[in-house]
N, C-alpha and C. Protein backbone atom coordinates (compact mmCIF):
# COMPACT_ATOMS: atom_id res chain seq x y z
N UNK A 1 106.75 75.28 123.61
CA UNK A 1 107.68 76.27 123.11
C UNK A 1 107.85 76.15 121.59
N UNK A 2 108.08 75.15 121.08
CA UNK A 2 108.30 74.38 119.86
C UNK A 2 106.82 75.23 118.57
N UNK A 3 105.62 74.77 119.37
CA UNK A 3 104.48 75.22 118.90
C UNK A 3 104.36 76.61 118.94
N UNK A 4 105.23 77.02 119.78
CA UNK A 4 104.49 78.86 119.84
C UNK A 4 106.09 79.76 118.38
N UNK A 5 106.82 78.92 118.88
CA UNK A 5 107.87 79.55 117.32
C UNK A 5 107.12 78.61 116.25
N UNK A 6 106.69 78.00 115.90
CA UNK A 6 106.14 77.56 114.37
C UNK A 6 104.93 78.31 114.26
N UNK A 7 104.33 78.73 115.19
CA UNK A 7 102.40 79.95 114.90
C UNK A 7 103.64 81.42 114.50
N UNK A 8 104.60 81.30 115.37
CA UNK A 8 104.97 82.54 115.10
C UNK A 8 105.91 82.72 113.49
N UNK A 9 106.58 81.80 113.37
CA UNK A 9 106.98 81.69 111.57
C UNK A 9 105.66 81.46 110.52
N UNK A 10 104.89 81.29 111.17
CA UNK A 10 104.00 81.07 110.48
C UNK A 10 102.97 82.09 110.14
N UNK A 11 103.12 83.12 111.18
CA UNK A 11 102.48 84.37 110.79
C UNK A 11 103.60 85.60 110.12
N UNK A 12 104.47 85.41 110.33
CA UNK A 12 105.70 86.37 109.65
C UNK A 12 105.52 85.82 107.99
N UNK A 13 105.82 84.55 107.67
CA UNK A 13 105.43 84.33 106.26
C UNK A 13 103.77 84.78 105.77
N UNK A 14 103.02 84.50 106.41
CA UNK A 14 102.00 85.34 106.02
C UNK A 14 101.60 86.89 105.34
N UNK A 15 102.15 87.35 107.01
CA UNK A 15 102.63 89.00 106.45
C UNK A 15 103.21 89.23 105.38
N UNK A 16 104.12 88.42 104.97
CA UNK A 16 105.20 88.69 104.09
C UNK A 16 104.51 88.19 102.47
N UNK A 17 104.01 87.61 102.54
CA UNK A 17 103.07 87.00 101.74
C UNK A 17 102.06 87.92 101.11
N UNK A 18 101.60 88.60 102.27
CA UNK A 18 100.48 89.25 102.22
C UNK A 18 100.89 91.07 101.06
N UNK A 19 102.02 91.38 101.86
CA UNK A 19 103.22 92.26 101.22
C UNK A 19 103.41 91.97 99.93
N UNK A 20 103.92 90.80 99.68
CA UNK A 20 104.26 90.96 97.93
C UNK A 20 103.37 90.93 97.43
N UNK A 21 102.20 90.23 97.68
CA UNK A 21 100.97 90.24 96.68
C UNK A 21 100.49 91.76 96.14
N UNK A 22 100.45 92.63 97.40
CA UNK A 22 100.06 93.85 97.08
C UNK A 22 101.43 94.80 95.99
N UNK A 23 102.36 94.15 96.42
CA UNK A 23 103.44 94.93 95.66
C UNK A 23 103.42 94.17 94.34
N UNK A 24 103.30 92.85 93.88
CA UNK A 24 102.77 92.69 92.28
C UNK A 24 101.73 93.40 91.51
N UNK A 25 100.37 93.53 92.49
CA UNK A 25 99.53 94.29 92.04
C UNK A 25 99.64 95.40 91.40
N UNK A 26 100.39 96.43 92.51
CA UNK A 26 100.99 97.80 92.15
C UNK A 26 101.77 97.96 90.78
N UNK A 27 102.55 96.96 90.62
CA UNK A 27 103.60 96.74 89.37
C UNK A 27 102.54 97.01 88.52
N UNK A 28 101.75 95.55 88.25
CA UNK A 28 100.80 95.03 87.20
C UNK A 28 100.07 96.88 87.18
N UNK A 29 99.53 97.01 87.70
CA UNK A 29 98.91 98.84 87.99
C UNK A 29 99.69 99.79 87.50
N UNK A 30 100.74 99.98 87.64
CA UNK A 30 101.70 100.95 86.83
C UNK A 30 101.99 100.38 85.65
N UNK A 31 102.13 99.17 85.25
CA UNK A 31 102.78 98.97 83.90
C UNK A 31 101.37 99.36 83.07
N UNK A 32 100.37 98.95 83.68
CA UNK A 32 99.18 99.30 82.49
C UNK A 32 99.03 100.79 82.49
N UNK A 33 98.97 101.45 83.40
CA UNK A 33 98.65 102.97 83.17
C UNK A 33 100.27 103.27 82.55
N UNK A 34 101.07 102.55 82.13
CA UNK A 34 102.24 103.49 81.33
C UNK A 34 102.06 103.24 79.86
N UNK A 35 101.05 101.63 79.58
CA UNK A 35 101.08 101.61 78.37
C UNK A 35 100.04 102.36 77.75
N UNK A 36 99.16 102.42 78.95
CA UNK A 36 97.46 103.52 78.52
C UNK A 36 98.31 104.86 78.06
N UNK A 37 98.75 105.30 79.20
CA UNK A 37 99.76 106.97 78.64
C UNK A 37 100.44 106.43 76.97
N UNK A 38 101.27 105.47 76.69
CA UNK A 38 102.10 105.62 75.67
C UNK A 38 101.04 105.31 73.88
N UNK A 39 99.25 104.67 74.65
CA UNK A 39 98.91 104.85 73.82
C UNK A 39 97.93 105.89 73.53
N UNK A 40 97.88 106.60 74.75
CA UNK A 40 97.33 108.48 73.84
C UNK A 40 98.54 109.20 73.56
N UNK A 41 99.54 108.86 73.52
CA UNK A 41 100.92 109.78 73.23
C UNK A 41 100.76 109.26 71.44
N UNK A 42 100.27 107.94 71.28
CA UNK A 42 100.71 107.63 70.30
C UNK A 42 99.37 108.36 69.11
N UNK A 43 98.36 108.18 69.60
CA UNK A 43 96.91 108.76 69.23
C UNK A 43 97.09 110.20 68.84
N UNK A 44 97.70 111.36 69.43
CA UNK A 44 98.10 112.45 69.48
C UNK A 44 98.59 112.51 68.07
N UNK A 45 99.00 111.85 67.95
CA UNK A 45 100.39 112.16 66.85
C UNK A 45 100.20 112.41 65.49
């Protein structure tokens, strides 16, 4: 019993794991395409 709740915390942190990584990515992904936009805004000018 002991063993089947520690596989099972042990795959929930995974998932969860697995989740933020992709949600840093996304960040890191938007912050660069806002500074790409702010530097043809700036090019324009």
């Amino acid at each position: 019993m002991i063993k089947r709740i520690l596989i099972i915390i042990a795959f929930v942190i995974a998932i969860f794991s697995l989740v933020g990584c992709q949600t840093v990515q996304g960040i890191g992904r938007d912050i660069t395409s806002i500074g790409e936009a702010g530097e043809r805004a700036i090019e324009r000018q």
